[in-house]
Structure formats: C-alpha cells, structure tokens
N, C-alpha and C. Protein backbone atom coordinates (compact mmCIF):
# COMPACT_ATOMS: atom_id res chain seq x y z
N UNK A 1 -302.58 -74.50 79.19
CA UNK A 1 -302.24 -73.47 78.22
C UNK A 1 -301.17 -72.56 78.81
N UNK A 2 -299.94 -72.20 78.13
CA UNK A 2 -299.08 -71.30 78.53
C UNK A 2 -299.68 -69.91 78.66
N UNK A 3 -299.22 -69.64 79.77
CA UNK A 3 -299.09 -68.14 79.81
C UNK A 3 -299.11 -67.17 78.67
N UNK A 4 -297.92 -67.27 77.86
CA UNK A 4 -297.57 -66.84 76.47
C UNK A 4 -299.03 -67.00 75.61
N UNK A 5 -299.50 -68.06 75.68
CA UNK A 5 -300.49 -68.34 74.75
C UNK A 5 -301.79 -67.74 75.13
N UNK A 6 -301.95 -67.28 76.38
CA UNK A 6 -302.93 -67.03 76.91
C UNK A 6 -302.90 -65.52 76.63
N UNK A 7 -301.69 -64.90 77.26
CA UNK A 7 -301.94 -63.51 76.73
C UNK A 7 -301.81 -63.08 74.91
N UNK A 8 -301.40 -63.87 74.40
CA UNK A 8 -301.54 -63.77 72.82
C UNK A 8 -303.22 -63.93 72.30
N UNK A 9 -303.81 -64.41 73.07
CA UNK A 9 -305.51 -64.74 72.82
C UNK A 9 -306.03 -63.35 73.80
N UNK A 10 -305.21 -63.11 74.62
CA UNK A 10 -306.26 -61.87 74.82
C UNK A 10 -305.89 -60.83 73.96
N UNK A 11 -305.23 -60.46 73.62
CA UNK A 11 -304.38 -59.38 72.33
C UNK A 11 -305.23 -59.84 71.36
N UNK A 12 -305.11 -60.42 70.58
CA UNK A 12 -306.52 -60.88 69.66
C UNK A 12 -307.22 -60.31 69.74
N UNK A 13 -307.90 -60.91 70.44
CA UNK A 13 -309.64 -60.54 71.19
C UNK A 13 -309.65 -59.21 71.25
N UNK A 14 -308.33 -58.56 71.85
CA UNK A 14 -308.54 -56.57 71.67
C UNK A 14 -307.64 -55.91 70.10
N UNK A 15 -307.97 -56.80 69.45
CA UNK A 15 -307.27 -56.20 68.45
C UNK A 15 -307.70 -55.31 67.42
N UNK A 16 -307.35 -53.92 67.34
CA UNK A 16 -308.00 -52.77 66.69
C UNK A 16 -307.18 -52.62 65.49
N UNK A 17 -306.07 -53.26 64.65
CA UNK A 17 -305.56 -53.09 63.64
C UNK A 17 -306.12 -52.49 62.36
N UNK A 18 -307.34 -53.29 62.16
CA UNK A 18 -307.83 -53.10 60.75
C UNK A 18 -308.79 -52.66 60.89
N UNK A 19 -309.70 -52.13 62.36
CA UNK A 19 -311.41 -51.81 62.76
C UNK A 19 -311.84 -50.77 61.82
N UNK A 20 -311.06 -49.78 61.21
CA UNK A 20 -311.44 -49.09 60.53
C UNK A 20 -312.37 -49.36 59.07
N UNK A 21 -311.32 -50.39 58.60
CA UNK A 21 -311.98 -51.40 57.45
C UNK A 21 -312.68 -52.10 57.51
N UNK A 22 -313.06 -53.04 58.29
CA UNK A 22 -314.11 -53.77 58.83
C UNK A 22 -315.28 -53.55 58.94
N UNK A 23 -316.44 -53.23 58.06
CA UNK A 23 -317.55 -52.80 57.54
C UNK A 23 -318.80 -53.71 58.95
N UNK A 24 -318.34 -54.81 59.12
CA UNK A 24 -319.50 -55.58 59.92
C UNK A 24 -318.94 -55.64 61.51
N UNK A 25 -317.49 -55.09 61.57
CA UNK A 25 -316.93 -55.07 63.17
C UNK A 25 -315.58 -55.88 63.02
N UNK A 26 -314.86 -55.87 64.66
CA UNK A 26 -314.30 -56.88 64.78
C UNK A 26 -314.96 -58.03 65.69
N UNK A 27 -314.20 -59.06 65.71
CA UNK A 27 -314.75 -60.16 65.94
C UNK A 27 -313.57 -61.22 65.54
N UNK A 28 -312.83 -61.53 65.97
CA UNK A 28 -311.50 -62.02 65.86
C UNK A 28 -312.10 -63.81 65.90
N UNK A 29 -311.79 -64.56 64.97
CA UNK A 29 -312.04 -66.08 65.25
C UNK A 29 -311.01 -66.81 64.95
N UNK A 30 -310.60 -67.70 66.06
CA UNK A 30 -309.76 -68.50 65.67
C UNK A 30 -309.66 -70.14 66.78
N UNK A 31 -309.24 -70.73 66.72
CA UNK A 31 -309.05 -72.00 68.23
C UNK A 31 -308.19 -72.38 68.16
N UNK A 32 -307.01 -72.10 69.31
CA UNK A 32 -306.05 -72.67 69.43
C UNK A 32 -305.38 -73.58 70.94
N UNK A 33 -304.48 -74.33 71.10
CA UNK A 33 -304.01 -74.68 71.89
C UNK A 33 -302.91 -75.38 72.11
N UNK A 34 -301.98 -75.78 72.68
CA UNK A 34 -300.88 -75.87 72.31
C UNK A 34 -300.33 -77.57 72.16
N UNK A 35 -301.71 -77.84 72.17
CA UNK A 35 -301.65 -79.66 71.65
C UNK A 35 -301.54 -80.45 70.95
N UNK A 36 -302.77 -79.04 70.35
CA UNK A 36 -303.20 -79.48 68.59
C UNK A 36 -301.79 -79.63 67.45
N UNK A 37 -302.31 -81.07 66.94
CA UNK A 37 -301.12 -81.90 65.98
C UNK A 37 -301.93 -81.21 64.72
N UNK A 38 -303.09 -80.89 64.69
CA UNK A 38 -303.23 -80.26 63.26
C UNK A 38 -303.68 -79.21 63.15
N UNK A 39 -303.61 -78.13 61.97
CA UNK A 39 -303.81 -77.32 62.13
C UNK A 39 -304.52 -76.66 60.80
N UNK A 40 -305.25 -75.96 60.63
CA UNK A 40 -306.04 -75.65 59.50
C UNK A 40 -305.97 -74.00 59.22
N UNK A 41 -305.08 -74.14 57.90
CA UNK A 41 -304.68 -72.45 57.46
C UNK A 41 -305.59 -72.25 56.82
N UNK A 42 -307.16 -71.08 56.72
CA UNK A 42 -307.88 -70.70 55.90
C UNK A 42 -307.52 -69.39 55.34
N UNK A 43 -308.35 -68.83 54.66
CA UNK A 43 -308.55 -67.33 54.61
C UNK A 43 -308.81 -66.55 55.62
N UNK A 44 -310.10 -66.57 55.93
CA UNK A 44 -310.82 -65.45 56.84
C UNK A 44 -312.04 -65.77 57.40
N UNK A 45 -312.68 -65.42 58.12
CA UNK A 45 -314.85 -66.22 58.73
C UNK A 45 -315.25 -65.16 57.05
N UNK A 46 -315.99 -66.25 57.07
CA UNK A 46 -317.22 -65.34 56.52
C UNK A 46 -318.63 -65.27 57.43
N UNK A 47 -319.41 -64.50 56.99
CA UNK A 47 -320.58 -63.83 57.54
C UNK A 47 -321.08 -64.54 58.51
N UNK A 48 -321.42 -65.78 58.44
CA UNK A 48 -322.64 -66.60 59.17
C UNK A 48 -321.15 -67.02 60.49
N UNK A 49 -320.25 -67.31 60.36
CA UNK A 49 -318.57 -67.19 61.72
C UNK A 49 -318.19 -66.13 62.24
N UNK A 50 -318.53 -64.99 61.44
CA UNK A 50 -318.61 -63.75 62.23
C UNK A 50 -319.83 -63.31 63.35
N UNK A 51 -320.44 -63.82 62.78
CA UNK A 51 -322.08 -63.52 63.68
C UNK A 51 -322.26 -64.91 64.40
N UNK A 52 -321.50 -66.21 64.34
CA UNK A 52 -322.02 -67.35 65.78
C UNK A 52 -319.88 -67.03 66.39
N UNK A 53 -319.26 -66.77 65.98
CA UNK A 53 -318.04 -66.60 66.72
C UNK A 53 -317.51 -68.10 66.62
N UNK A 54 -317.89 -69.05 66.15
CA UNK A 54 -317.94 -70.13 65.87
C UNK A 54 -316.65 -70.63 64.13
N UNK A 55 -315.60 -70.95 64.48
CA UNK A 55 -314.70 -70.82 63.01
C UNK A 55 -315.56 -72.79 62.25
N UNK A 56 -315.58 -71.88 61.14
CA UNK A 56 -316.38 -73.17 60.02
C UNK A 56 -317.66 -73.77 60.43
N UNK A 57 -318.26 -72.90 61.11
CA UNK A 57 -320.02 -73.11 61.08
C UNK A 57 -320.67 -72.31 60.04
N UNK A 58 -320.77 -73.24 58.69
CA UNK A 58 -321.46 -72.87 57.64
C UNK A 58 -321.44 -74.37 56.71
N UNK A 59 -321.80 -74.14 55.37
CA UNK A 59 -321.59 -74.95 54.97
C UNK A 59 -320.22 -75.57 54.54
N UNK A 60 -318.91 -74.26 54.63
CA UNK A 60 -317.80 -74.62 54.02
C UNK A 60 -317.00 -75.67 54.96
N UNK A 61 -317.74 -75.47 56.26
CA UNK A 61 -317.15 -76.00 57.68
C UNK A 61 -317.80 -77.69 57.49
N UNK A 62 -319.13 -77.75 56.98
CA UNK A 62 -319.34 -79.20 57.09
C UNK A 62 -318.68 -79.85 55.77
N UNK A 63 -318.45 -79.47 54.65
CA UNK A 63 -317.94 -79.94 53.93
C UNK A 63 -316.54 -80.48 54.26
N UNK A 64 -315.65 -79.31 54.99
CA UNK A 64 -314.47 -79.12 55.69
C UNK A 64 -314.36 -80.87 56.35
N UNK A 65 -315.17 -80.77 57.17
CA UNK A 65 -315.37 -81.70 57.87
C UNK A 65 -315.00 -83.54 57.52
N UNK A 66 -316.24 -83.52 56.16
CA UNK A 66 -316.44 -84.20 55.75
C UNK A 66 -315.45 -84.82 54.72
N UNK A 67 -314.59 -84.26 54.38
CA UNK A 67 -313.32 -84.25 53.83
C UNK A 67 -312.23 -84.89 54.62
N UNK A 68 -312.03 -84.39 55.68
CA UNK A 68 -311.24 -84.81 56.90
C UNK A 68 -311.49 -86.05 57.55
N UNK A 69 -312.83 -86.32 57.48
CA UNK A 69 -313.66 -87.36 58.43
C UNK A 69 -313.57 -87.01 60.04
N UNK A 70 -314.17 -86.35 60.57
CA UNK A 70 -313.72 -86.07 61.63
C UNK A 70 -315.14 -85.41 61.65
N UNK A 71 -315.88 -85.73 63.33
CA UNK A 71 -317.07 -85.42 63.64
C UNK A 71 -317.03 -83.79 64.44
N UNK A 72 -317.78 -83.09 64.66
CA UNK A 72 -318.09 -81.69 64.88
C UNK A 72 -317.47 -81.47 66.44
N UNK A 73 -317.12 -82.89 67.26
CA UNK A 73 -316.55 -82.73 68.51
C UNK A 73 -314.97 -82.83 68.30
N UNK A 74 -314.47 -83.93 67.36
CA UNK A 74 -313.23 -83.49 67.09
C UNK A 74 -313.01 -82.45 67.12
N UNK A 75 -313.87 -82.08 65.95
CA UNK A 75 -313.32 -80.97 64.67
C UNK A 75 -312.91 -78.92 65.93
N UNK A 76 -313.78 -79.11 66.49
CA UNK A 76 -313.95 -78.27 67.45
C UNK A 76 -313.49 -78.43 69.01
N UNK A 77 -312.49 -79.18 68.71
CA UNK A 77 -311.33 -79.58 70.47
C UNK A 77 -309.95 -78.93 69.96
N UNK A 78 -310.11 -77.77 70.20
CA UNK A 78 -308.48 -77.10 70.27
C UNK A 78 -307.34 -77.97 70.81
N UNK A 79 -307.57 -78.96 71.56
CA UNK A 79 -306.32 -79.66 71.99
C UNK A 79 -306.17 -80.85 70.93
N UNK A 80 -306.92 -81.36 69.48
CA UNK A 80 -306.60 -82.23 68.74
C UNK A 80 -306.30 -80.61 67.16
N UNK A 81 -307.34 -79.75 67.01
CA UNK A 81 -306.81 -78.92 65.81
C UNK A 81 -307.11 -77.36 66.28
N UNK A 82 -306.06 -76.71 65.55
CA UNK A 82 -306.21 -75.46 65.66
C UNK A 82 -306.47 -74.84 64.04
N UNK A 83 -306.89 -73.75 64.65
CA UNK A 83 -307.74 -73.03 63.21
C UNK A 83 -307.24 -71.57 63.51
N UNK A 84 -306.23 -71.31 62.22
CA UNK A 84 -305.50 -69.42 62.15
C UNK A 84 -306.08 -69.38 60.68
N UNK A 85 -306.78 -68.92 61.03
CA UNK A 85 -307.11 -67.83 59.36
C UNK A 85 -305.79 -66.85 58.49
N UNK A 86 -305.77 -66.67 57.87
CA UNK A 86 -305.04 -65.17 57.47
C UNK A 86 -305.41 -64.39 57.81
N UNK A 87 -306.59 -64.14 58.07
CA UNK A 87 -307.20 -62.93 58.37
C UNK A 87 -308.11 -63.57 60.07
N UNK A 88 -308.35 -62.83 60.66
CA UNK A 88 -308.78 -63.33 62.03
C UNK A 88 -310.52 -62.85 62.02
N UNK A 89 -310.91 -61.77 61.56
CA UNK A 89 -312.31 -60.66 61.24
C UNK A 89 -312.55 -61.17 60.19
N UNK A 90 -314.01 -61.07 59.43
CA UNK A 90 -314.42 -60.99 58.59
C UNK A 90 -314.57 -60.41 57.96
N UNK A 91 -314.00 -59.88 56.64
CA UNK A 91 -313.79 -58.75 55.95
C UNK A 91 -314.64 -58.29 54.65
N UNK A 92 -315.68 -58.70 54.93
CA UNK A 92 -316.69 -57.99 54.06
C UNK A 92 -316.83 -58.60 52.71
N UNK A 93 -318.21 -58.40 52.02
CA UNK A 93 -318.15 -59.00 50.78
C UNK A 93 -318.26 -58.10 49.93
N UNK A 94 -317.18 -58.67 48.62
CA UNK A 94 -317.61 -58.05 47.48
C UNK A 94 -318.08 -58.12 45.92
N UNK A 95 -317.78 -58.29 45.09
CA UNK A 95 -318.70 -58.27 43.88
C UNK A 95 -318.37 -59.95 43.73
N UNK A 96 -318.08 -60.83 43.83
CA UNK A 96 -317.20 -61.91 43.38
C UNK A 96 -317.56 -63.12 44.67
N UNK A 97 -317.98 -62.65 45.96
CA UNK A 97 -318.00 -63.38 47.21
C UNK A 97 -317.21 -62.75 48.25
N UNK A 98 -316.54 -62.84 49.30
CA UNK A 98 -315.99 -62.29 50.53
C UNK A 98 -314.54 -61.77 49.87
N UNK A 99 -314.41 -60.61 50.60
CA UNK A 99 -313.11 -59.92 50.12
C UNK A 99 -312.03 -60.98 51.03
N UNK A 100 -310.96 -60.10 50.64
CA UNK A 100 -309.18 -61.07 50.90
C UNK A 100 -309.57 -60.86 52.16
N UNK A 101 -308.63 -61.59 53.14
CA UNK A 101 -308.01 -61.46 54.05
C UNK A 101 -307.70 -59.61 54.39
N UNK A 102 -307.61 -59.14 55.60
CA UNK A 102 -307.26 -58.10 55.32
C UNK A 102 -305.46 -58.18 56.26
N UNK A 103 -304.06 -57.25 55.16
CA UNK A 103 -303.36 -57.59 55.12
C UNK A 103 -302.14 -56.89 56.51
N UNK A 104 -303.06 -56.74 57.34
CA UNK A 104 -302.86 -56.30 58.36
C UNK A 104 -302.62 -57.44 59.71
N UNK A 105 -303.56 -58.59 59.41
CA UNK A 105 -303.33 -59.38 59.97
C UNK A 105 -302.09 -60.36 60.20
N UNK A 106 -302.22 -61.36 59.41
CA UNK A 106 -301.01 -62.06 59.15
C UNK A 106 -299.66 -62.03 59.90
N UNK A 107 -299.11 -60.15 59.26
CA UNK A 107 -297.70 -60.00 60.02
C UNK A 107 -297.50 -60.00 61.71
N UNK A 108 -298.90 -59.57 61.28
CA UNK A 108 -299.00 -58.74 63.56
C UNK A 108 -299.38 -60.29 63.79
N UNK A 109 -299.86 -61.58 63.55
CA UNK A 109 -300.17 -62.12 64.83
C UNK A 109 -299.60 -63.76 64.62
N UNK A 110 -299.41 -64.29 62.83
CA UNK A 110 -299.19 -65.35 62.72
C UNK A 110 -298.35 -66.13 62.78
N UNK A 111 -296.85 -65.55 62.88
CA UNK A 111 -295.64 -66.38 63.29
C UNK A 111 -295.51 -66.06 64.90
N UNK A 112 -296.19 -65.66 65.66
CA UNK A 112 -296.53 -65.64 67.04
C UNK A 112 -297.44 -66.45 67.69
N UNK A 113 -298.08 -66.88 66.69
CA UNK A 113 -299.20 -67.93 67.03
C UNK A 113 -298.81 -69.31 66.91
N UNK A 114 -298.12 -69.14 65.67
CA UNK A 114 -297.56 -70.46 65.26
C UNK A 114 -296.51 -71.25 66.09
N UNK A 115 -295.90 -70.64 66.71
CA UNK A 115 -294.74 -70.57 67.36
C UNK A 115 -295.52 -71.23 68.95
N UNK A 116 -296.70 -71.05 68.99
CA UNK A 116 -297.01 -71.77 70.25
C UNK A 116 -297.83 -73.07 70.01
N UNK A 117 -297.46 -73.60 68.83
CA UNK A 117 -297.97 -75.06 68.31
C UNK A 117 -296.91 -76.19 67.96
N UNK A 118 -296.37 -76.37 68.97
CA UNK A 118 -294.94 -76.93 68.71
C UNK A 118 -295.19 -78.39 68.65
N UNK A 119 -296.18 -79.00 68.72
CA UNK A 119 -296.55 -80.13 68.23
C UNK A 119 -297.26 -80.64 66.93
N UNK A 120 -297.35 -79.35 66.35
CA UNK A 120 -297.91 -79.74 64.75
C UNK A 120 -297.38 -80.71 64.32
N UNK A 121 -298.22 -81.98 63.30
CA UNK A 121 -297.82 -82.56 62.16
C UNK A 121 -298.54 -82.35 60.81
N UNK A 122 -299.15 -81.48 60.96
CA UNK A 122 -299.94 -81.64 59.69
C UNK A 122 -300.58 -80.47 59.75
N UNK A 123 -300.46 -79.81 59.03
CA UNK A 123 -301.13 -78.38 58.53
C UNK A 123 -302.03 -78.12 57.08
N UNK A 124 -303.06 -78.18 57.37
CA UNK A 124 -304.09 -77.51 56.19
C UNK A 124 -304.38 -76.61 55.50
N UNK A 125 -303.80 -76.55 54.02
CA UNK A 125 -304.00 -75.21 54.15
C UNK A 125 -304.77 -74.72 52.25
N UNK A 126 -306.25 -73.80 52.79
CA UNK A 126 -307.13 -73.86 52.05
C UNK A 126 -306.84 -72.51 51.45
N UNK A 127 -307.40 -72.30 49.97
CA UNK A 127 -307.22 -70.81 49.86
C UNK A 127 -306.03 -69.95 48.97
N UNK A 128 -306.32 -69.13 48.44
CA UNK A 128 -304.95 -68.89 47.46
C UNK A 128 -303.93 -68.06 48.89
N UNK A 129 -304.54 -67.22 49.35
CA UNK A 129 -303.86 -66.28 50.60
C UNK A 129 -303.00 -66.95 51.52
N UNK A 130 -303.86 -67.90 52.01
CA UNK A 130 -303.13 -68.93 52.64
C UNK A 130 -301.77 -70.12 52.62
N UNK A 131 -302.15 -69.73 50.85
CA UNK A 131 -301.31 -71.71 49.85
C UNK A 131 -300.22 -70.43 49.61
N UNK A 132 -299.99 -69.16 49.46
CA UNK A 132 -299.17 -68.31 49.41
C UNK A 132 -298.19 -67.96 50.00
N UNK A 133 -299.09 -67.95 51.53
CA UNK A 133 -297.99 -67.93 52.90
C UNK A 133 -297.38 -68.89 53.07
N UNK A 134 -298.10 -69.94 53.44
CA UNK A 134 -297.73 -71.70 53.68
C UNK A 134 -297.01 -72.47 52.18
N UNK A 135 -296.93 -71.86 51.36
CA UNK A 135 -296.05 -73.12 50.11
C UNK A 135 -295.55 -71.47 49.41
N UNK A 136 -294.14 -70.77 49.73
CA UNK A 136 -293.43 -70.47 48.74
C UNK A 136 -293.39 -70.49 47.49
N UNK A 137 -293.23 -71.63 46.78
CA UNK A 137 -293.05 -71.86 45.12
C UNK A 137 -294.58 -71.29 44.27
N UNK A 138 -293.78 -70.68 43.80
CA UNK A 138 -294.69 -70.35 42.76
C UNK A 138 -295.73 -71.26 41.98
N UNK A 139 -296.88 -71.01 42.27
CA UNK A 139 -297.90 -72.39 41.51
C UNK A 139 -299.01 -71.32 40.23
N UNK A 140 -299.27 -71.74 38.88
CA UNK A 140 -300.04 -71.13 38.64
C UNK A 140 -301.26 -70.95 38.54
N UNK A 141 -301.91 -71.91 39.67
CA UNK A 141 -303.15 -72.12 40.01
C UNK A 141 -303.33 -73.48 41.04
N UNK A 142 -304.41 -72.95 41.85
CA UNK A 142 -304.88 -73.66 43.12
C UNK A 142 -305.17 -75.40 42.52
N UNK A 143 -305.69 -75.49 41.25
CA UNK A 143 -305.40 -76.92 40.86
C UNK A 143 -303.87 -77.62 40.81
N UNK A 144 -302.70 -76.66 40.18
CA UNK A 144 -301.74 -77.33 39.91
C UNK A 144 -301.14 -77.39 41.31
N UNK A 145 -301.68 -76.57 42.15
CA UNK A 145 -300.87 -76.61 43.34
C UNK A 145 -301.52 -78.23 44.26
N UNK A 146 -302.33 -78.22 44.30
CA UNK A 146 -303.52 -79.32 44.74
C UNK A 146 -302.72 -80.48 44.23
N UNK A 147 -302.75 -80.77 42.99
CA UNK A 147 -302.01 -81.86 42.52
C UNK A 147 -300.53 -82.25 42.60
N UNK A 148 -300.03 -81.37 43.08
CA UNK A 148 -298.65 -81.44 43.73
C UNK A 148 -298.59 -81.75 45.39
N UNK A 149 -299.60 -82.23 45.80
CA UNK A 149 -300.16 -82.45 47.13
C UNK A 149 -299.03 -83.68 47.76
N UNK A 150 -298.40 -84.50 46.86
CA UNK A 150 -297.45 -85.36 47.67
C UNK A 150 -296.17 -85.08 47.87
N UNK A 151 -295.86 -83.43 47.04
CA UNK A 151 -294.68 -83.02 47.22
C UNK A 151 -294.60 -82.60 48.75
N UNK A 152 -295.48 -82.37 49.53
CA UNK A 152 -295.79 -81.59 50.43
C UNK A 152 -295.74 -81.80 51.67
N UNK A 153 -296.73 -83.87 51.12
CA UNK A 153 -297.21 -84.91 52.31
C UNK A 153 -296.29 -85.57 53.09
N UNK A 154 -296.24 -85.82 54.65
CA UNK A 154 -297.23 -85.70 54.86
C UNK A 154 -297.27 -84.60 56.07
N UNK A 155 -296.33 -83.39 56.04
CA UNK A 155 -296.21 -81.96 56.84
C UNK A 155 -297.29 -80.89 56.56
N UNK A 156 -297.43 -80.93 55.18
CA UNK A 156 -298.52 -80.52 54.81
C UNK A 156 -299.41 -80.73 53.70
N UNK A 157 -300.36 -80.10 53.36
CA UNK A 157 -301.12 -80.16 52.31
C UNK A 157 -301.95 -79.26 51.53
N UNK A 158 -301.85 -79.49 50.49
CA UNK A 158 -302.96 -77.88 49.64
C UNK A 158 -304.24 -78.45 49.57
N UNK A 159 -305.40 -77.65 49.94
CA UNK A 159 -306.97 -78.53 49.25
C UNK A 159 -307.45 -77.31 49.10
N UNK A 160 -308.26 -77.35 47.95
CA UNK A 160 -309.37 -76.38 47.57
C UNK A 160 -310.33 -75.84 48.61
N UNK A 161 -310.50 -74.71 48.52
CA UNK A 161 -311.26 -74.32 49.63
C UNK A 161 -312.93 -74.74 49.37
N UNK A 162 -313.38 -75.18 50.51
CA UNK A 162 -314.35 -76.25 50.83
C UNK A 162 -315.61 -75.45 50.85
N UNK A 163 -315.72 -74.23 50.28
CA UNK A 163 -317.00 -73.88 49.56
C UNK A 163 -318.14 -74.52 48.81
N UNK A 164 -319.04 -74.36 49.26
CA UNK A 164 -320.18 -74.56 47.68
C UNK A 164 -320.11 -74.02 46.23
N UNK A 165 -319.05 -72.77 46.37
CA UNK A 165 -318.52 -72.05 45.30
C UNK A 165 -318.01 -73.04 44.52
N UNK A 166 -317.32 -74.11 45.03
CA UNK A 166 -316.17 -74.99 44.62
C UNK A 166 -316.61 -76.39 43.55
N UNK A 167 -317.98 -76.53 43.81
CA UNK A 167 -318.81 -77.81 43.16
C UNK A 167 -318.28 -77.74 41.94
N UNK A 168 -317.94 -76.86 41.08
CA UNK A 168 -317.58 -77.16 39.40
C UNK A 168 -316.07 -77.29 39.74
N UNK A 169 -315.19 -76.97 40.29
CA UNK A 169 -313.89 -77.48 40.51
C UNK A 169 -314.01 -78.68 40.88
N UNK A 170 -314.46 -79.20 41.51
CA UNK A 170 -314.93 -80.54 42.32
C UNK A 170 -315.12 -81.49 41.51
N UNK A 171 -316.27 -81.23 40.46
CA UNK A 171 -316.79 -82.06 39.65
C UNK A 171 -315.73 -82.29 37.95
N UNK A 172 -314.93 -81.27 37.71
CA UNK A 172 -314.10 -81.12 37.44
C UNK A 172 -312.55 -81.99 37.50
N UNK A 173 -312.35 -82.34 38.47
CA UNK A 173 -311.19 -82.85 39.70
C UNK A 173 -311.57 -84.27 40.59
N UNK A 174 -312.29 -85.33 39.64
CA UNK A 174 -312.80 -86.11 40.29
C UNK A 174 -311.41 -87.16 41.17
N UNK A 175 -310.15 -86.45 40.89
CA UNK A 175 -308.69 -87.19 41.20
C UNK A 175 -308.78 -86.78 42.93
N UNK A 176 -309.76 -85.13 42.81
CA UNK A 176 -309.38 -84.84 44.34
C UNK A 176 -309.65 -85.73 45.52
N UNK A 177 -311.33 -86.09 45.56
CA UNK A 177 -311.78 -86.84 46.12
C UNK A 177 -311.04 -88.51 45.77
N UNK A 178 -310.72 -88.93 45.31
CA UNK A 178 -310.81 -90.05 44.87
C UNK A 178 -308.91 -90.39 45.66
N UNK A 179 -307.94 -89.29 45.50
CA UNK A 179 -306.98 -89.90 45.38
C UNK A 179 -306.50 -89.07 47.33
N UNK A 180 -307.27 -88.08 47.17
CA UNK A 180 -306.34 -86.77 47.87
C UNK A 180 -307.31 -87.58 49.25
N UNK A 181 -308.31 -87.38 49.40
CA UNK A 181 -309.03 -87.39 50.30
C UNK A 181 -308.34 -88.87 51.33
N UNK A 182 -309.09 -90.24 50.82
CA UNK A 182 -308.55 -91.05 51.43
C UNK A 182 -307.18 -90.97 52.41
N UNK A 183 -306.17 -90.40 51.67
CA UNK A 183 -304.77 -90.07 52.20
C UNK A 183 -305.34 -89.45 53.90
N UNK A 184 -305.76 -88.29 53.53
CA UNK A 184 -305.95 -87.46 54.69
C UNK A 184 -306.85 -87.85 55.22
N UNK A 185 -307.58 -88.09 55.41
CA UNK A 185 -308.85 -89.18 56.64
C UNK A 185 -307.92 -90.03 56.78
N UNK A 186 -306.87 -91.01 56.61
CA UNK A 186 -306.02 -91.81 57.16
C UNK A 186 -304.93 -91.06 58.22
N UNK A 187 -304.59 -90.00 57.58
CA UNK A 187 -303.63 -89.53 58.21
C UNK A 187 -304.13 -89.08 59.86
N UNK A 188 -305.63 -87.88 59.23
CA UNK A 188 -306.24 -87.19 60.54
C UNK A 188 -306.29 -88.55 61.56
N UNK A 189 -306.99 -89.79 61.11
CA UNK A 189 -307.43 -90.78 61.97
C UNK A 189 -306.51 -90.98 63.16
N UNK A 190 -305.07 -90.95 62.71
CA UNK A 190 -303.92 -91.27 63.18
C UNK A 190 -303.86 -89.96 64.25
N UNK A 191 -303.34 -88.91 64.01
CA UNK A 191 -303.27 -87.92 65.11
C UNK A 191 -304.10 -87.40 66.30
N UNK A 192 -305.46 -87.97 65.97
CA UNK A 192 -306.19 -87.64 66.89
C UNK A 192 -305.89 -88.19 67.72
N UNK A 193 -305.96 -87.34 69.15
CA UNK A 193 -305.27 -88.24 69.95
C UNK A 193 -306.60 -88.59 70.78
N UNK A 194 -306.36 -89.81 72.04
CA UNK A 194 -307.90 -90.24 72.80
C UNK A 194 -307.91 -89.16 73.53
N UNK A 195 -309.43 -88.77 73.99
CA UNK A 195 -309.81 -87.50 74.64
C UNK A 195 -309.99 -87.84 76.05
C-alpha cells in the first residue's frame, strides 16, 4: 500500500466533517487498496455496518453478493474490490428508510481516493447519489438508467440498490436478473485475480 494511500485512510478514520450531524457517531467504512480492479460505488452503511464496521454485512451485502457471484472472501479482499460509499458514516434514519449520504463527504475525500485505484476496470455503482456522481446524463429514473446498462459496459455499470426494499422493483424487472446479472458474474469471474 502507498504511503499516499495509507495516510488518506488515516484522515478518514479521524474525520470530524459532518460529527455534528451524525446522530449514531462517526465511524467511517470503507476497503480499499490499490489493486482492486473493482470497485463498488454505494450510498452510505446503514445501521447493522455502522455498529460491525464491516461495509455490506446485512442483508443488502448478501444479496450484493449474490448478484456478483462472488463468495464473502472475495467479496471482502481489498486487493480484488474496493468499496467508497458517498457517504463514509452512517447517517441516520428517516421517515422513508436511511437518510442521503451526508454532502460533506464526497467533495473532501472521493476524487482522492479514487485517484489511488489506478487499476480499476469495473466500477459498481448502486443508488440514486451515487448513479449521479458516477453517470452525468440525466436519467429519469434508476430503472431507465439500469436499462441503459450497455451504454456504460463494460467500465461501468448501474444496478439497483440491493436492498430488501427493492423485491417489488425486482419482481417488476424480471430483464434485471435475467439479462444484467449473467453479464456481470462473467465479467467479476474474469478480474478476480488468484490470491
């Protein structure tokens, strides 16, 4: 791990930007390293990643998973994927499920982060906050953007965020699984590199 990269993870780790807002603390989650060919843009931890420090230990993480095809030792080796949230803390819930990202993050840490992944091929990216930063063009919804998934392939990609929230989009979108998925379990298969 570079130097650079190393002191950018301790800055993190002390990062008081938004502590004020942060109703449950900070607690910064993310895994990076400067190997990882893929990389996974979310939102933010929610509750149960804030409290194990652990990014996608819940159910959105095994679904995550299971989508990708990729087992919990992959999925969790910073030198095959890295994981930047928009938001790094968990930012509290509100009437609807977990609030945004909080918008403090992003500027202060993510084209600094990014910048030490110079081997990316493939970037993930879940979430309206996220499909915002990562895809420019204007989409008028996380489906039409989803289905424009080969404009994208294979540098990057849009997928619905891998909630349980998500089952009626899902069931809805039987093209996702059916057309989107295969692609990307082929692709991930390919980048992983031997450990």
């Amino acid at each position: 791990m570079s130097t650079i990269l190393k002191q950018l993870i301790k800055e993190v780790s002390k990062c008081q930007l938004c502590a004020e807002h942060l109703p449950h603390g900070i607690n910064p989650v993310i895994q990076i390293d400067r190997k990882a060919r893929i990389l996974i843009a979310g939102q933010a931890p929610g509750r149960i990643v804030h409290e194990t420090g652990i990014p996608f230990d819940d159910a959105s993480g095994n679904r995550l998973r299971e989508w990708m095809g990729v087992s919990r030792e992959e999925f969790y080796d910073p030198k095959q994927i890295a994981i930047l949230p928009m938001g790094f803390c968990y930012p509290g819930t509100g009437k609807s499920g977990d609030l945004a990202p909080r918008p403090e993050c992003a500027p202060a840490w993510r084209e600094k982060l990014l910048e030490q992944l110079p081997n990316l091929e493939l970037t993930i990216v879940m979430g309206q906050y996220a499909q915002k930063y990562h895809f420019k063009e204007k989409h008028t919804s996380v489906t039409e953007l989803v289905k424009s998934w080969r404009d994208y392939w294979p540098d990057k990609i849009p997928l619905p965020h891998p909630s349980p929230r998500n089952n009626i989009w899902l069931k809805k979108n039987p093209w996702f699984e059916d057309e989107v998925l295969p692609s990307l379990q082929t692709t991930i298969q390919k980048l992983l590199q031997p450990s």
